[in-house]
Structures are given as C-alpha cells and as structure tokens.
PDB file of N, CA and C in Angstrom:
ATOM      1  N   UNK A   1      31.441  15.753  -9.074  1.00  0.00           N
ATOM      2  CA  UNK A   1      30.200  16.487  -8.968  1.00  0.00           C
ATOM      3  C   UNK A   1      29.051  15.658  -9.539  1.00  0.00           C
ATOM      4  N   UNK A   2      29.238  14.845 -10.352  1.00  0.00           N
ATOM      5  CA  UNK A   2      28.159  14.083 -11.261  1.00  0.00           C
ATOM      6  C   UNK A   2      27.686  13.109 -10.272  1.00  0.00           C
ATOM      7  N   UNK A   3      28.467  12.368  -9.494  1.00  0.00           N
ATOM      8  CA  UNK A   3      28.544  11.004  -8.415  1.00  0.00           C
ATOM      9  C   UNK A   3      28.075  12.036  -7.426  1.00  0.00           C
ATOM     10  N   UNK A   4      28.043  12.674  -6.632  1.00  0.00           N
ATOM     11  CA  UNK A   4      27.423  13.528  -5.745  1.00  0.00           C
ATOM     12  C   UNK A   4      25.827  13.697  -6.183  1.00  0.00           C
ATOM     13  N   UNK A   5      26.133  14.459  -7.493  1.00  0.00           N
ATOM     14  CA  UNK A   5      24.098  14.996  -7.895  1.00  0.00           C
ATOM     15  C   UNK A   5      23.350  13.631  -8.239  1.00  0.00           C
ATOM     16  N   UNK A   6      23.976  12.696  -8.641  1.00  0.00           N
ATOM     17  CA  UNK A   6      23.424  11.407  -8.588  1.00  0.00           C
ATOM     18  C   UNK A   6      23.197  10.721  -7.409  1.00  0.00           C
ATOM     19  N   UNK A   7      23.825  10.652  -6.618  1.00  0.00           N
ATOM     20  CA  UNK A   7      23.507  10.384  -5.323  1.00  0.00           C
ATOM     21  C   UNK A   7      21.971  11.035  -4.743  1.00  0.00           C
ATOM     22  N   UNK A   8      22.480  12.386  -4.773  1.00  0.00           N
ATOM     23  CA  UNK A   8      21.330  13.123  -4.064  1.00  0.00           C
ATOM     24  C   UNK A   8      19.872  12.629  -4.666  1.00  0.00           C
ATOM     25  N   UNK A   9      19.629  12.799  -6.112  1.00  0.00           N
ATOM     26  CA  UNK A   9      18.657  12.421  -7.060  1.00  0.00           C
ATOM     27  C   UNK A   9      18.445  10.659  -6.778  1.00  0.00           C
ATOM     28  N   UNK A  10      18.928  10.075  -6.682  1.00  0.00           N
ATOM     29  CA  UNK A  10      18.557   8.982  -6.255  1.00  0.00           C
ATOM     30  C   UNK A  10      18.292   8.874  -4.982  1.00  0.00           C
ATOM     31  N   UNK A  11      18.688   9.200  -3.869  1.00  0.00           N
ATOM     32  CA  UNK A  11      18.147   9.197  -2.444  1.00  0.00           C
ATOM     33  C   UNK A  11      17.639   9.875  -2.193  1.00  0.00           C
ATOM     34  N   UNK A  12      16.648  11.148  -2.713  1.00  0.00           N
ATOM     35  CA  UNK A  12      16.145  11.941  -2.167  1.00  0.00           C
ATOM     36  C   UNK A  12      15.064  11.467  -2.393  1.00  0.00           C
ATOM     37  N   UNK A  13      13.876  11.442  -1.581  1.00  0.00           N
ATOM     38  CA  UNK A  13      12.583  10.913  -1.825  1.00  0.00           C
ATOM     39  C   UNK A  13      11.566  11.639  -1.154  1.00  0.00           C
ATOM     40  N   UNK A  14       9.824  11.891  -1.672  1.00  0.00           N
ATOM     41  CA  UNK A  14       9.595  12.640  -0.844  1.00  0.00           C
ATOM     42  C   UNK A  14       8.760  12.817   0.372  1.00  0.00           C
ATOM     43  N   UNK A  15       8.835  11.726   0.747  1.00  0.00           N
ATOM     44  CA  UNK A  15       8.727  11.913   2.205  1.00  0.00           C
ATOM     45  C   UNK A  15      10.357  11.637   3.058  1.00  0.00           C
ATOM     46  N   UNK A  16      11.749  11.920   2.370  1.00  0.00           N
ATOM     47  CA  UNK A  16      12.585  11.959   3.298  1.00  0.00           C
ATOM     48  C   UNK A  16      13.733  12.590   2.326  1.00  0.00           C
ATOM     49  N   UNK A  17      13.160  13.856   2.052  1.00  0.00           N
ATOM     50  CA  UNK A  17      14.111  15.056   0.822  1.00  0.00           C
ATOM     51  C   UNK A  17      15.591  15.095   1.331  1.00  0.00           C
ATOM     52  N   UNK A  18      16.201  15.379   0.979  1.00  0.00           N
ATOM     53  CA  UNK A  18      17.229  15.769   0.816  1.00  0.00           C
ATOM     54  C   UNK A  18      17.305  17.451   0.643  1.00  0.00           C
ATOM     55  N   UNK A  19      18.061  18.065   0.886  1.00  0.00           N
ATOM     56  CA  UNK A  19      17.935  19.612   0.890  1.00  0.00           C
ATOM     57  C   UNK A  19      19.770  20.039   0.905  1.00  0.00           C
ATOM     58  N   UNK A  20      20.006  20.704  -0.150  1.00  0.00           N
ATOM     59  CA  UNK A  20      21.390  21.200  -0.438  1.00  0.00           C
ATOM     60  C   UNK A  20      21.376  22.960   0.265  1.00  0.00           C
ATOM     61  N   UNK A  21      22.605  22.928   1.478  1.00  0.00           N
ATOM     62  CA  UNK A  21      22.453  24.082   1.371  1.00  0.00           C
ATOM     63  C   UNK A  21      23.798  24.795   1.850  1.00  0.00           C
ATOM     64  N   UNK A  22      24.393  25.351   1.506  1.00  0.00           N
ATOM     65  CA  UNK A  22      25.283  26.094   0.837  1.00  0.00           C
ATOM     66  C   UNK A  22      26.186  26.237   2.579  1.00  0.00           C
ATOM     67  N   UNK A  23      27.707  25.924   2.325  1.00  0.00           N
ATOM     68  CA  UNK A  23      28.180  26.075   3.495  1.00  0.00           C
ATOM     69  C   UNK A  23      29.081  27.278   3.889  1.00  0.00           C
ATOM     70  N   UNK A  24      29.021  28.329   2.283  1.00  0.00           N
ATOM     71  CA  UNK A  24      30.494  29.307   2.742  1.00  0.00           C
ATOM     72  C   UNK A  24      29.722  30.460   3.716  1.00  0.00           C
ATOM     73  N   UNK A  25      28.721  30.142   4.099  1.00  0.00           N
ATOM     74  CA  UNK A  25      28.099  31.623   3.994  1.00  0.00           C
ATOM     75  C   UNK A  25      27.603  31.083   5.721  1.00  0.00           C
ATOM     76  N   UNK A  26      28.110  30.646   6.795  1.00  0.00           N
ATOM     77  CA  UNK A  26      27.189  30.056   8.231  1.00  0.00           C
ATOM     78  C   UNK A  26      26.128  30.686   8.517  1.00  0.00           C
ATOM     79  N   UNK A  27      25.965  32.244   8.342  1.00  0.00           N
ATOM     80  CA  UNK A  27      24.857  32.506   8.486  1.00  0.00           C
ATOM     81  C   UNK A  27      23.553  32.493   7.762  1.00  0.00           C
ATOM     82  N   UNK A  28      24.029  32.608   6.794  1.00  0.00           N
ATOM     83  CA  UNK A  28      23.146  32.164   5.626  1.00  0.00           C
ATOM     84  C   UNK A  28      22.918  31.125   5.814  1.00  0.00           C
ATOM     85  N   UNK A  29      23.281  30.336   5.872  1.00  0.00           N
ATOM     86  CA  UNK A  29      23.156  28.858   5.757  1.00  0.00           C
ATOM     87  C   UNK A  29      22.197  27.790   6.889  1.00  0.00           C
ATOM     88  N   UNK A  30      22.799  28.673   7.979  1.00  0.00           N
ATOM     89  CA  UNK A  30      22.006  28.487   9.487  1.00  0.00           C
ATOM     90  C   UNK A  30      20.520  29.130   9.542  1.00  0.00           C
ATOM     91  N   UNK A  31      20.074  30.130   8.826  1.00  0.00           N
ATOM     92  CA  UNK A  31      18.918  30.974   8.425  1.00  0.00           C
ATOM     93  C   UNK A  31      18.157  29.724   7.878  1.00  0.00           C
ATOM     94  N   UNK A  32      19.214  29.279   6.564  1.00  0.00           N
ATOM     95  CA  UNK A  32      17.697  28.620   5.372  1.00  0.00           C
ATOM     96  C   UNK A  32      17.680  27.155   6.043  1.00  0.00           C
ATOM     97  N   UNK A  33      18.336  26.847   7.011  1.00  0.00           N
ATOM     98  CA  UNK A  33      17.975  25.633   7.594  1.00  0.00           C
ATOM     99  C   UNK A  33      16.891  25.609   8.460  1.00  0.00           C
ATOM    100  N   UNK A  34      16.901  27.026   9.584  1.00  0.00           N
ATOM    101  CA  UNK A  34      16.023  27.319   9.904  1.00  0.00           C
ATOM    102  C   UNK A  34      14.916  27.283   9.429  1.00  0.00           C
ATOM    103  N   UNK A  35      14.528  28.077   8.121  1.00  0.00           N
ATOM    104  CA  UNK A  35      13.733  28.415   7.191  1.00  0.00           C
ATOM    105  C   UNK A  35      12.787  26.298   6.716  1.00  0.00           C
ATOM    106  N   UNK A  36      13.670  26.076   6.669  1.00  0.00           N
ATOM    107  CA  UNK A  36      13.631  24.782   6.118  1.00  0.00           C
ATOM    108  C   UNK A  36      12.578  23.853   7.172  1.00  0.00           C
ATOM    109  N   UNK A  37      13.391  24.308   8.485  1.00  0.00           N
ATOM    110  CA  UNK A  37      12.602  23.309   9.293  1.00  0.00           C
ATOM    111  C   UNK A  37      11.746  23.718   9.975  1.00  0.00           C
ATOM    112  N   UNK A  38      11.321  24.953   9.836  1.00  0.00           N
ATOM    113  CA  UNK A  38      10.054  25.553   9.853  1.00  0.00           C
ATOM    114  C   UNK A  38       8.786  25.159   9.242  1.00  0.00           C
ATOM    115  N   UNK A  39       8.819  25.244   7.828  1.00  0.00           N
ATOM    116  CA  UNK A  39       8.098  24.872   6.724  1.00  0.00           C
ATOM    117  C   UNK A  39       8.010  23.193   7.128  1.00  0.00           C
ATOM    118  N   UNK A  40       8.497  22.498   7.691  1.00  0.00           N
ATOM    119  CA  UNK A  40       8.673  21.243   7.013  1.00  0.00           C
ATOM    120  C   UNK A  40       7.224  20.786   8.816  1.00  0.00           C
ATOM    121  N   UNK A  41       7.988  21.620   9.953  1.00  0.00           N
ATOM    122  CA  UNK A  41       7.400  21.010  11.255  1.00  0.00           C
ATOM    123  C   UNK A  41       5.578  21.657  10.360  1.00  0.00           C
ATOM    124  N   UNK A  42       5.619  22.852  10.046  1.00  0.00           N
ATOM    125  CA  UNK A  42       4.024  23.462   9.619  1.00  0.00           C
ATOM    126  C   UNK A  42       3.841  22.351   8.954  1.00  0.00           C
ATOM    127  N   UNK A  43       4.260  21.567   7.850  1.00  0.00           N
ATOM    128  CA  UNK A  43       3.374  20.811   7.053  1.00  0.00           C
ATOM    129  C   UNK A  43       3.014  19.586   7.601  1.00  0.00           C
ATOM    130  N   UNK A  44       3.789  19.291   8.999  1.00  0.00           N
ATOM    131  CA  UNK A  44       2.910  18.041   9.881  1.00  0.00           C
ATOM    132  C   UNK A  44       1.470  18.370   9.702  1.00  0.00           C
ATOM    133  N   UNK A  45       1.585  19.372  10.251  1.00  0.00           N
ATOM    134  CA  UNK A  45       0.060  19.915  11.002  1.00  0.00           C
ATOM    135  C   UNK A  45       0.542  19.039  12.214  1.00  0.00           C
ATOM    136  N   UNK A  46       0.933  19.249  13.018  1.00  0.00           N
ATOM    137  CA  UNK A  46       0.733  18.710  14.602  1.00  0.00           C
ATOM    138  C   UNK A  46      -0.010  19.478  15.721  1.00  0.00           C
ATOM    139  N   UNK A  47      -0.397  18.520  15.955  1.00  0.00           N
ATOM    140  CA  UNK A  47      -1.970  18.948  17.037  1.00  0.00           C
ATOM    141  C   UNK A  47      -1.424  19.015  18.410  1.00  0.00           C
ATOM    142  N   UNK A  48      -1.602  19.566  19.723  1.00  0.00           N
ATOM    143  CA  UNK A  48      -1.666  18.657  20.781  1.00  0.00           C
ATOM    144  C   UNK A  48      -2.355  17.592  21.339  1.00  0.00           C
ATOM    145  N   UNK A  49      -2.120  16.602  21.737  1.00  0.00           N
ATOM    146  CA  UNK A  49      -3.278  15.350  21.995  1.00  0.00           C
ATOM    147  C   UNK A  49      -4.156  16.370  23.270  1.00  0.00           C
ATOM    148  N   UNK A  50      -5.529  15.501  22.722  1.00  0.00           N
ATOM    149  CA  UNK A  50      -6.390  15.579  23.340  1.00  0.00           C
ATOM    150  C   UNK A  50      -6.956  14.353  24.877  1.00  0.00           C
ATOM    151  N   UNK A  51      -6.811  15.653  26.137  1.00  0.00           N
ATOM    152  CA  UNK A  51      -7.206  15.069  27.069  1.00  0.00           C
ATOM    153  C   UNK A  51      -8.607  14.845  27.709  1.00  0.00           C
ATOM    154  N   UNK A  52      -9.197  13.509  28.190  1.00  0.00           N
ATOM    155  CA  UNK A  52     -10.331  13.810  28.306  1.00  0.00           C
ATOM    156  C   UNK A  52     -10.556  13.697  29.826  1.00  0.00           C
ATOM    157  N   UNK A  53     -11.622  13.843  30.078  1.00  0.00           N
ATOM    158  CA  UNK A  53     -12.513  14.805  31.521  1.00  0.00           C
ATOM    159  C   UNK A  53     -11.679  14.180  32.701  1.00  0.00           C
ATOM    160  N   UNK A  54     -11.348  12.894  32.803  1.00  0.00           N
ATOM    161  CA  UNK A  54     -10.801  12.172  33.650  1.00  0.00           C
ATOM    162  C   UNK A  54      -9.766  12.059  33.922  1.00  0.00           C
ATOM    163  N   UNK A  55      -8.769  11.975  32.586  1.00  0.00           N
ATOM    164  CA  UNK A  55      -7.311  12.393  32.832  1.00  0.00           C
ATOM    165  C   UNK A  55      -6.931  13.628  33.491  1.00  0.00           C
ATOM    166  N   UNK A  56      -7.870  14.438  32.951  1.00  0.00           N
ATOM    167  CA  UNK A  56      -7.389  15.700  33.201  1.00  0.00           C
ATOM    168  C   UNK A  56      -7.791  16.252  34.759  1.00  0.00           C
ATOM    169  N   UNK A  57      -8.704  15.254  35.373  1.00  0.00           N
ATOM    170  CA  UNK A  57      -9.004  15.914  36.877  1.00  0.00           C
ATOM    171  C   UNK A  57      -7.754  14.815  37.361  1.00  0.00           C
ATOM    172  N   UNK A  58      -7.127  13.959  37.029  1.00  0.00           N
ATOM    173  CA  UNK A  58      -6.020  12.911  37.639  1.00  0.00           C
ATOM    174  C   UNK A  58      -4.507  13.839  37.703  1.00  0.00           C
ATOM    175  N   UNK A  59      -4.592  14.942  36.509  1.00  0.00           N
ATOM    176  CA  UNK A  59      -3.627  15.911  36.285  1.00  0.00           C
ATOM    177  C   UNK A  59      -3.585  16.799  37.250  1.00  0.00           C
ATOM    178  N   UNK A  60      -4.813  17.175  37.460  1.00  0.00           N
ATOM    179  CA  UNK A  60      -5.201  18.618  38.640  1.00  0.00           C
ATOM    180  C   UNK A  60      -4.624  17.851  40.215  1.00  0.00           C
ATOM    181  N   UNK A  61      -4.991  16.440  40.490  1.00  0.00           N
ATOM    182  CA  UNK A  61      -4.964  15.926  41.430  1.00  0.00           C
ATOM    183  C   UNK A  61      -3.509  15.870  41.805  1.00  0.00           C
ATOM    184  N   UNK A  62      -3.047  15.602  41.064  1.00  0.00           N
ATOM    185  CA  UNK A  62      -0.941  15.432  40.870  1.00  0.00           C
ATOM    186  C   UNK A  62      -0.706  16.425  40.910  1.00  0.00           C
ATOM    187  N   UNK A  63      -1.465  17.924  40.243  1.00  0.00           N
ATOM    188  CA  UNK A  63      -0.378  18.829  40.275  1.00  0.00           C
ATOM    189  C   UNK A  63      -0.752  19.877  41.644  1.00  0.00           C
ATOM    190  N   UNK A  64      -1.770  19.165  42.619  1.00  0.00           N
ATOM    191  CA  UNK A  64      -2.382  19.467  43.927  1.00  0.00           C
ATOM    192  C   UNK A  64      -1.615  19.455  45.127  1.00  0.00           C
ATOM    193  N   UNK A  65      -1.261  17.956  44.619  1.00  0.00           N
ATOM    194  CA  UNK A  65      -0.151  17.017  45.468  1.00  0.00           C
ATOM    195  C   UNK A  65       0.724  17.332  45.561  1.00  0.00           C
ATOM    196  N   UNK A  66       1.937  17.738  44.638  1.00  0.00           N
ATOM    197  CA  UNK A  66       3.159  18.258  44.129  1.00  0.00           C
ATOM    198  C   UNK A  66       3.243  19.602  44.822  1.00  0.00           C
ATOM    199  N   UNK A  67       2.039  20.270  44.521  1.00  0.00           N
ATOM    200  CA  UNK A  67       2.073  21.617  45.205  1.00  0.00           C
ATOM    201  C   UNK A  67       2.096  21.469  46.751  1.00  0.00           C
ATOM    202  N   UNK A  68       1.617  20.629  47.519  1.00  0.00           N
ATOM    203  CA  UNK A  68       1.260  20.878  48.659  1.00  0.00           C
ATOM    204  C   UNK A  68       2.493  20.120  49.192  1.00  0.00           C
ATOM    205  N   UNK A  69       3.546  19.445  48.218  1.00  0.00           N
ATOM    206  CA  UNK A  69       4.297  19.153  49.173  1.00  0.00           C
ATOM    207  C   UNK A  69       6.032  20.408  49.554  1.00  0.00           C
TER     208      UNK A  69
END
C-alpha cells in the first residue's frame, strides 16, 4: 500500500491528476468517473471554432450539392 500511494503522489501532477476511484461498488464507481469527466471537459472551457463569411458560404455550397444529388 505504501509503494502504490507513493507512486500515485509522485506521478500525479496537475495538469495530468491521477484520480483513485473505488472498484467494489461499478456503479458507483462508473457515476464518479462520470462525475469526474464532466468537471474536468467544463474546465477546458472549449469553444466551437469560429467560421468566417467565406467558409461558411463554401459549407452552404457542399451541403447544396450533396443535397441535390
């Protein structure tokens, strides 16, 4: 157990944590992972990229095409 929590404490860093989470319980367990990677995608902040005037009539044009065939 000591060689394990040492491990973790030494490789866990924080931009690439480590997270202990409990295996007797699958549902439980499958929840706080969930839980986990919830919190973790929110703290990106991820945006969608931004398209501008031209791409986006090249998009309409393809998805014109596609349709009409």
């Amino acid at each position: 157990m000591a060689a394990y929590e040492a491990m973790i404490t030494a490789t866990s860093t924080p931009w690439a944590p480590w997270y202990v989470v409990p295996a007797d319980h699958k549902y439980a367990g499958r929840a706080l992972v969930g839980g986990i990677l919830s919190h973790v995608i929110e703290q990106l902040e991820l945006h969608p990229p931004e398209v501008d005037a031209e791409d986006r009539a090249a998009l309409e044009r393809a998805r014109t095409a596609l349709q009409a065939d």
